[in-house]
Every structure is written in structure tokens, then in C-alpha cells.
Protein backbone atom coordinates (compact mmCIF):
# COMPACT_ATOMS: atom_id res chain seq x y z
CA UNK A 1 0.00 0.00 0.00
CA UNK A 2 1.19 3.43 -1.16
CA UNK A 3 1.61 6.02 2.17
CA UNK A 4 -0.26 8.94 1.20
CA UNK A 5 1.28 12.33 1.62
CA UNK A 6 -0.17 14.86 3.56
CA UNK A 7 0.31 18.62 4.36
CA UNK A 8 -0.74 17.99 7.63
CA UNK A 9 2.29 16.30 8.34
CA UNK A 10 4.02 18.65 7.29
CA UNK A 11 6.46 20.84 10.15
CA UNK A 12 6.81 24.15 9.54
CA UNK A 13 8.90 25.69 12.55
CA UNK A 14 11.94 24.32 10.39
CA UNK A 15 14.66 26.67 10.04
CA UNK A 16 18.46 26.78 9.54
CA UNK A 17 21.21 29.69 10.33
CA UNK A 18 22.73 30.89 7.38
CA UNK A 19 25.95 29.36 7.65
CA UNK A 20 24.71 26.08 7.65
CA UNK A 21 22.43 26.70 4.76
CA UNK A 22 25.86 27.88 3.33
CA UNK A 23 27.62 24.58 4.36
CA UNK A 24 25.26 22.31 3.48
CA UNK A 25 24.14 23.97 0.22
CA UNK A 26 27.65 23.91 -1.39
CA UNK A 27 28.20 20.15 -0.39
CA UNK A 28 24.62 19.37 -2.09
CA UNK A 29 25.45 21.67 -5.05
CA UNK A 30 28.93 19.61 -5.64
CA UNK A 31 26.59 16.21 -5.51
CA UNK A 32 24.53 17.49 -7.92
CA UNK A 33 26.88 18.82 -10.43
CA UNK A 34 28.75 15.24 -9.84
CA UNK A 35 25.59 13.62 -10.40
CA UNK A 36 24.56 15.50 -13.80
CA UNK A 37 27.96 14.88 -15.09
CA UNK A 38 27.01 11.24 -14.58
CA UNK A 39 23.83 11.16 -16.31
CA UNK A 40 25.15 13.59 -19.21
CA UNK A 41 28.15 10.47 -20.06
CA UNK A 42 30.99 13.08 -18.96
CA UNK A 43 32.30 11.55 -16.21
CA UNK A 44 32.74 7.75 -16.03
CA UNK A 45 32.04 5.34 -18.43
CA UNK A 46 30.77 8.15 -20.78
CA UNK A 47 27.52 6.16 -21.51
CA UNK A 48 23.87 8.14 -20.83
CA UNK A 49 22.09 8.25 -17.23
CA UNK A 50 18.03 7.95 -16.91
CA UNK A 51 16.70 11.44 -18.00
CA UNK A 52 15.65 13.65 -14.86
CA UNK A 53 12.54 15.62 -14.26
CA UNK A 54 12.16 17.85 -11.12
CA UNK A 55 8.84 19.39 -10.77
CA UNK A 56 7.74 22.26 -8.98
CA UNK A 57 4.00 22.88 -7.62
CA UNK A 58 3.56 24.80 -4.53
CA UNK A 59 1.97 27.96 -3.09
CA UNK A 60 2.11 31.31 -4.68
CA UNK A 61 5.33 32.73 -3.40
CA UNK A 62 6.12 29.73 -1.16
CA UNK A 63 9.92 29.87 -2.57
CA UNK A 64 9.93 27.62 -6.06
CA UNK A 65 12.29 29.97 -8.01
CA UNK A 66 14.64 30.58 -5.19
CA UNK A 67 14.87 26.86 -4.78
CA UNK A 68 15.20 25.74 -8.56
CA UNK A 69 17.79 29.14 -8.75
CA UNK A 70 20.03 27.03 -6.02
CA UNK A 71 19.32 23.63 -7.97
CA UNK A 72 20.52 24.50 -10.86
CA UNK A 73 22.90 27.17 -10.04
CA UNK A 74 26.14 24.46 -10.11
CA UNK A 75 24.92 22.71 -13.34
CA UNK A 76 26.03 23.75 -16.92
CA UNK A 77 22.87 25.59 -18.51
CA UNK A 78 23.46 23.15 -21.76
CA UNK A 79 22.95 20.15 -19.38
CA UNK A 80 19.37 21.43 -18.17
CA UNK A 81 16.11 22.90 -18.94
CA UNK A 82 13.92 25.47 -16.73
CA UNK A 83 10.59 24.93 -18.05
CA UNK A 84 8.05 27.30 -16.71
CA UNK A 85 4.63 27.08 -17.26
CA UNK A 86 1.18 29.77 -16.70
CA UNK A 87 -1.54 29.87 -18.83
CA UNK A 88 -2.38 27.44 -22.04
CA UNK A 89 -2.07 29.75 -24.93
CA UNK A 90 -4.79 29.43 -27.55
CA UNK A 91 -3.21 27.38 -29.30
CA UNK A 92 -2.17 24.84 -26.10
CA UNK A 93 -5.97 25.19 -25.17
CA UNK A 94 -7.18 23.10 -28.41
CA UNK A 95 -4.94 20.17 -27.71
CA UNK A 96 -4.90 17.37 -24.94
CA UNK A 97 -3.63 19.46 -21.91
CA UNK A 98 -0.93 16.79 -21.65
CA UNK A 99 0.13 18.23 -25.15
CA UNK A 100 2.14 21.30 -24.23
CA UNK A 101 4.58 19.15 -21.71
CA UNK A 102 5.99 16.91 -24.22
CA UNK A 103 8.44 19.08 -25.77
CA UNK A 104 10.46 20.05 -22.63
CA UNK A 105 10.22 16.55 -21.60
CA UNK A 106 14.21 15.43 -21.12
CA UNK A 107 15.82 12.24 -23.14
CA UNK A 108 18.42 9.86 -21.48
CA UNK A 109 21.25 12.10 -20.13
CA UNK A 110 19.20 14.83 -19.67
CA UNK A 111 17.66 16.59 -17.39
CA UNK A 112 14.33 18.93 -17.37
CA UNK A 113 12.78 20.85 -14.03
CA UNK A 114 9.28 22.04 -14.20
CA UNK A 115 8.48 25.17 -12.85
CA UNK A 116 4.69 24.73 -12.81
CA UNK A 117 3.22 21.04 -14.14
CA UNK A 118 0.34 19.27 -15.58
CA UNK A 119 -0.80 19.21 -11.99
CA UNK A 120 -2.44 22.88 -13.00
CA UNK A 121 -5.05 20.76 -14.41
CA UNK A 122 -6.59 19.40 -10.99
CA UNK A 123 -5.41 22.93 -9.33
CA UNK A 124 -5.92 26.19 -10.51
CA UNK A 125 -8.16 24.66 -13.45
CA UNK A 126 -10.54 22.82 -11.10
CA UNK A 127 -10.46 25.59 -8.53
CA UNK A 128 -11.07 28.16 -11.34
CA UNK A 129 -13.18 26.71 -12.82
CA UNK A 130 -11.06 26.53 -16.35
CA UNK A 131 -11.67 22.67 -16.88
CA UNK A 132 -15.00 20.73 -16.33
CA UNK A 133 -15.93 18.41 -13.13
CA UNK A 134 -15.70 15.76 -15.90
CA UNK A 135 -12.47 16.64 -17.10
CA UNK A 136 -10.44 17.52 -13.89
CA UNK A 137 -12.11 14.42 -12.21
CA UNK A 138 -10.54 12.32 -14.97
CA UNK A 139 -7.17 13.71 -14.92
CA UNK A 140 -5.53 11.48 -11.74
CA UNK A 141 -5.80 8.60 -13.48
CA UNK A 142 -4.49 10.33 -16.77
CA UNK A 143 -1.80 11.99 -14.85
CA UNK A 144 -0.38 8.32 -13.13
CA UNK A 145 -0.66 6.87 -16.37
CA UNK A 146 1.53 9.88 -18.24
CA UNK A 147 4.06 9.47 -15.30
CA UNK A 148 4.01 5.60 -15.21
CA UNK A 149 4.84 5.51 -19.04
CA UNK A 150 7.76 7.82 -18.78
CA UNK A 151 9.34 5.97 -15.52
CA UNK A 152 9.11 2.39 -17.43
CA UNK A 153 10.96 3.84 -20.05
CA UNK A 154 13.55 5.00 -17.72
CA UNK A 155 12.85 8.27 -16.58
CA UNK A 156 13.51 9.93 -12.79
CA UNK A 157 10.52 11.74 -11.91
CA UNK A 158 10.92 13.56 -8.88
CA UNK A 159 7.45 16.10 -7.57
CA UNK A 160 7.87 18.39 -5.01
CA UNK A 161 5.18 20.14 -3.52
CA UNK A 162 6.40 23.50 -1.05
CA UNK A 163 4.34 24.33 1.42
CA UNK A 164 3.87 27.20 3.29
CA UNK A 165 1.13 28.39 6.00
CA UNK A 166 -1.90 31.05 4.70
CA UNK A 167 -0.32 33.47 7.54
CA UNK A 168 3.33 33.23 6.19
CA UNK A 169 2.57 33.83 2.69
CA UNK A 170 0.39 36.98 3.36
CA UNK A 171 3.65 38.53 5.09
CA UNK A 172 5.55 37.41 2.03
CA UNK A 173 2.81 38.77 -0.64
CA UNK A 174 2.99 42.24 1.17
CA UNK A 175 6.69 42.37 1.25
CA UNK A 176 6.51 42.00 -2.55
CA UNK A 177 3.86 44.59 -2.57
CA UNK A 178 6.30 47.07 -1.08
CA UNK A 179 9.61 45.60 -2.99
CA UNK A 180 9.48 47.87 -6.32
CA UNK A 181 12.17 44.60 -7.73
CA UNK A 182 9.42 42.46 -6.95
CA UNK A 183 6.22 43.83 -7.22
CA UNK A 184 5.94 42.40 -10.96
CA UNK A 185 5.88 38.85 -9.49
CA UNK A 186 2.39 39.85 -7.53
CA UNK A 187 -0.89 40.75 -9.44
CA UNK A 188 -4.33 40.92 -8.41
CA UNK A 189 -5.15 36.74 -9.30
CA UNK A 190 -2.55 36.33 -6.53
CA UNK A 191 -4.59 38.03 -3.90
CA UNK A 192 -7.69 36.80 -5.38
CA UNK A 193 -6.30 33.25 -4.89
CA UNK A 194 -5.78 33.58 -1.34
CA UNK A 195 -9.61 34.10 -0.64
CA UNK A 196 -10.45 30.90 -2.01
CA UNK A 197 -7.35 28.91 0.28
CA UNK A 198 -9.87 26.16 1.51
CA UNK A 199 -10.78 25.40 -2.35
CA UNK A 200 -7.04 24.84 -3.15
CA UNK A 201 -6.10 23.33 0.26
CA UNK A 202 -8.87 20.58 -0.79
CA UNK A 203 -7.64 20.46 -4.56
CA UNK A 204 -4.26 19.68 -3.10
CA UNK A 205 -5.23 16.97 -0.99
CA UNK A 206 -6.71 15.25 -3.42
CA UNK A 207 -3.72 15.78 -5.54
CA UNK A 208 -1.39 14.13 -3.13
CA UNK A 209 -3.68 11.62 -2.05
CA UNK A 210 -4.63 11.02 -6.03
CA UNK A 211 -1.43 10.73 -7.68
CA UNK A 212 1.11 9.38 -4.96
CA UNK A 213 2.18 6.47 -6.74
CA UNK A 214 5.04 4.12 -6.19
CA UNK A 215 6.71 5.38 -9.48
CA UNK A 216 6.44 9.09 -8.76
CA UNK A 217 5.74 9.69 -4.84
CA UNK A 218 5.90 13.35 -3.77
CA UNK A 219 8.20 15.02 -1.61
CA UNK A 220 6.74 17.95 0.51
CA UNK A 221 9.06 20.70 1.38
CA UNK A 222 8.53 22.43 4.44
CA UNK A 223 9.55 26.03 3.14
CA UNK A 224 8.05 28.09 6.03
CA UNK A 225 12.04 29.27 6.36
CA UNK A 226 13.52 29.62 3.03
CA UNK A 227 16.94 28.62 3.57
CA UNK A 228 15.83 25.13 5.12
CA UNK A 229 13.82 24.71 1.71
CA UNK A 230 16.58 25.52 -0.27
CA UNK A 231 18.77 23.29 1.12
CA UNK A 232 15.56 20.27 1.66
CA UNK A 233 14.91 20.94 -2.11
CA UNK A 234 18.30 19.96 -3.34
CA UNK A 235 18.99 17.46 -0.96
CA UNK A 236 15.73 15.45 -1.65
CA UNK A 237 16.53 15.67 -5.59
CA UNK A 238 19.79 14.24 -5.13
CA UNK A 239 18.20 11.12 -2.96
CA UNK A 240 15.55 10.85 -5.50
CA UNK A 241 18.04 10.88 -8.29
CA UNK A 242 20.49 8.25 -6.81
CA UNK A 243 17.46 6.12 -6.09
CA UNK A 244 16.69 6.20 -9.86
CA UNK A 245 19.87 5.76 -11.12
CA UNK A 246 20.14 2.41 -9.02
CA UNK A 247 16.90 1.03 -10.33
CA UNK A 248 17.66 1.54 -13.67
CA UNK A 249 21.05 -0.25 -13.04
CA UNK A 250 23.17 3.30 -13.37
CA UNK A 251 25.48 3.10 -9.86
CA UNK A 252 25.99 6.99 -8.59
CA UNK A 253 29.31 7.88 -8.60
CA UNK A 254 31.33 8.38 -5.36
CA UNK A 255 30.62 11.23 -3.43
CA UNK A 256 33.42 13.67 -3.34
CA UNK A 257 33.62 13.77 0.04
CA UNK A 258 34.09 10.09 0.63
CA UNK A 259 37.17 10.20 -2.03
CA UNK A 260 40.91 10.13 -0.40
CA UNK A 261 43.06 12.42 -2.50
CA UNK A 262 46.48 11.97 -2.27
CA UNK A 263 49.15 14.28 -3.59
């Protein structure tokens, strides 16, 4: 039986100092870089790694681009994707909403993080009203069944979901308010959004409780503290990815720090 995440489990007095998120963050970001080099066939044998894709659903300013900014922030930009996702387009809207996702999707050796998912579909379009009862109701089981075919052929798929409390994000919405940097990243659907939190806290549980599969659990990220997500973000994608490579018969390469250099 599959354990069902749950945002009720999750703890949000979490929090780091900033040295160790500086400590800990550089001996993750090493990991990963080792890790991608891996996969890409640059280090090693030289033969391709399981494709990796990280995605990203969470709260409105509950931290996703600070965390993917420190995930891929050691990794050549030529060995991975940001793919960030709002809206359909007109043109996305009169195909399968599955349809716009393929293209970003990463081969063997590469490696893809989604800043925003499919999961939209039995989120903001349920809660909004932008897809029918019908057609967000069906979308679990379409969802597993996307993931599960991309997994058997090989792929790491690795979901995050950060959480924050209702309280923590208001404090963060009106520091944006006042930030004239950041103001751009708030708009009135933002605040909008926030008066219908019991509609999206019950679209999430069903997400979680919907889609946790064996081949593509979730992780939640407590991210209450930003540093501590940061540093839980990258940490859980390099488990996650080491756990892939393994089952697809790809051993991770020794971590620097257990290597004995010698002069």
C-alpha cells in the first residue's frame, strides 16, 4: 500500500542559520553537479544516465524559483532545462492538456525541471473553474498513467510540492507589494487566490492523495524558512536521483567527500 502524503504532516517551525544553509548547500550543489555529469556520459564510463525531471508545484510565493535558482545554479545551462509554465495559450488550449509538456520533456542524459506542471489541471483549473468536473475528475488517473509511461521507459521523476502556512505567505505577498524589484511577481489573481485557500487546500489533498504512486511519490518541502527549503529541495533531488539511477542499473558515482586524495 502506497503512504499517502499529507500537508498535515508537514512541520513548519523548520529553520536553519545561514551558515549552515551555506555549508550544506555547497556540499549538495557539488553532488549534484557530480551527479549531472554522470547522467550527461561526462564523467565515467561516458555512456547516458536515466533522464531527470524535477517538478515544482507549490503555493504562490512559497519559494519555487529561489529553490530551482540554487538547484541548478552548479549545473552547466546546456545540461538542463527550466521549463516554466502559466496559462495554455490558444493554441495549447485546443490540444490534450498533456500536449504542451511533451516538448520540454528530457531524453536519457538529460535533465528537465518544471516550474509549474500538468498538476495545473486538478489545481488552478478545477479551482477556477477553467476545466470541467468531468475533465479535472478524470485527470488522476491520466496523470499516473503519463508518469508511469515515462518511468518504465527509464525516466527519474521527482514532484515536489512546497508548502507554506496562509499566515506566512500573506507577510511574504505584502513584502513584494512594497519591494518595487518584486512587485511584478504579484498581481491581483494572486490576492484573489488567497480568498479561495480552503478550495485549493482541498484540490491539493486530493492531488497528493490522487497521484502518490510508487513510481512518482511526492516530496513535501517544508519552506516556512527559506533557507531550510533551499537546502531540503536539493537534498531530496539528489536522494531521488540516486534512487533512480540504481533502479535503472546506473550506480551513482562516489561522493566527493568520501574520495581520499592523495598528492
Amino acid at each position: 500500500m502506497v503512504a499517502v502524503a499529507s500537508t498535515n504532516d508537514v512541520d513548519l517551525t523548520l529553520r536553519i542559520s545561514r551558515r549552515e544553509e551555506e555549508a550544506r548547500l555547497g556540499l549538495a550543489q557539488d553532488r549534484m553537479l557530480q551527479l549531472r555529469l554522470a547522467l550527461g556520459g561526462h564523467v565515467g564510463e561516458g555512456r547516458l544516465g536515466p533522464p531527470v525531471c524535477v517538478v515544482f508545484e507549490g503555493w504562490d510565493a512559497a519559494g519555487k524559483g529561489g529553490a530551482i535558482k540554487r538547484l541548478v545554479a552548479p549545473l552547466d545551462p546546456r545540461h538542463v532545462r527550466v521549463a516554466g509554465y502559466s496559462k495554455p495559450t490558444s493554441l495549447e488550449k485546443r490540444h490534450h492538456y498533456l500536449w504542451r509538456f511533451w516538448p520540454p520533456l528530457p531524453g536519457w542524459g538529460g535533465m528537465t525541471v518544471f516550474d509549474r506542471s500538468w498538476y495545473g489541471r486538478v489545481l488552478v483549473e478545477r479551482v477556477e473553474g477553467f476545466a470541467t468536473v468531468p475533465q479535472w475528475q478524470r485527470a488522476y488517473e491520466e496523470i499516473n498513467w503519463f508518469e508511469k509511461m515515462l518511468v518504465d521507459d527509464g525516466m527519474i521523476i521527482i514532484k515536489l510540492w512546497m508548502h507554506i502556512s496562509h499566515e506566512e505567505q500573506e507577510r511574504r505577498f505584502e513584502r513584494r507589494a512594497n519591494d518595487p524589484l518584486k512587485t511584478w511577481k504579484l498581481g491581483p489573481e494572486d490576492w484573489r487566490n488567497r480568498e479561495k485557500r480552503k478550495a485549493y487546500e482541498a484540490a491539493v489533498a486530493d492531488m497528493l492523495e490522487k497521484t502518490e504512486t510508487p513510481h512518482a511519490p511526492w516530496d513535501l518541502i517544508e519552506a516556512e524558512d527559506k533557507r531550510w527549503a533551499r537546502v531540503r529541495t536539493i537534498e531530496t533531488v539528489i536522494t531521488r536521483i540516486e534512487q533512480g539511477m540504481r533502479r535503472e542499473g546506473f550506480e551513482p558515482p562516489t561522493p566527493l567527500a568520501d574520495i581520499s586524495i592523495s598528492d
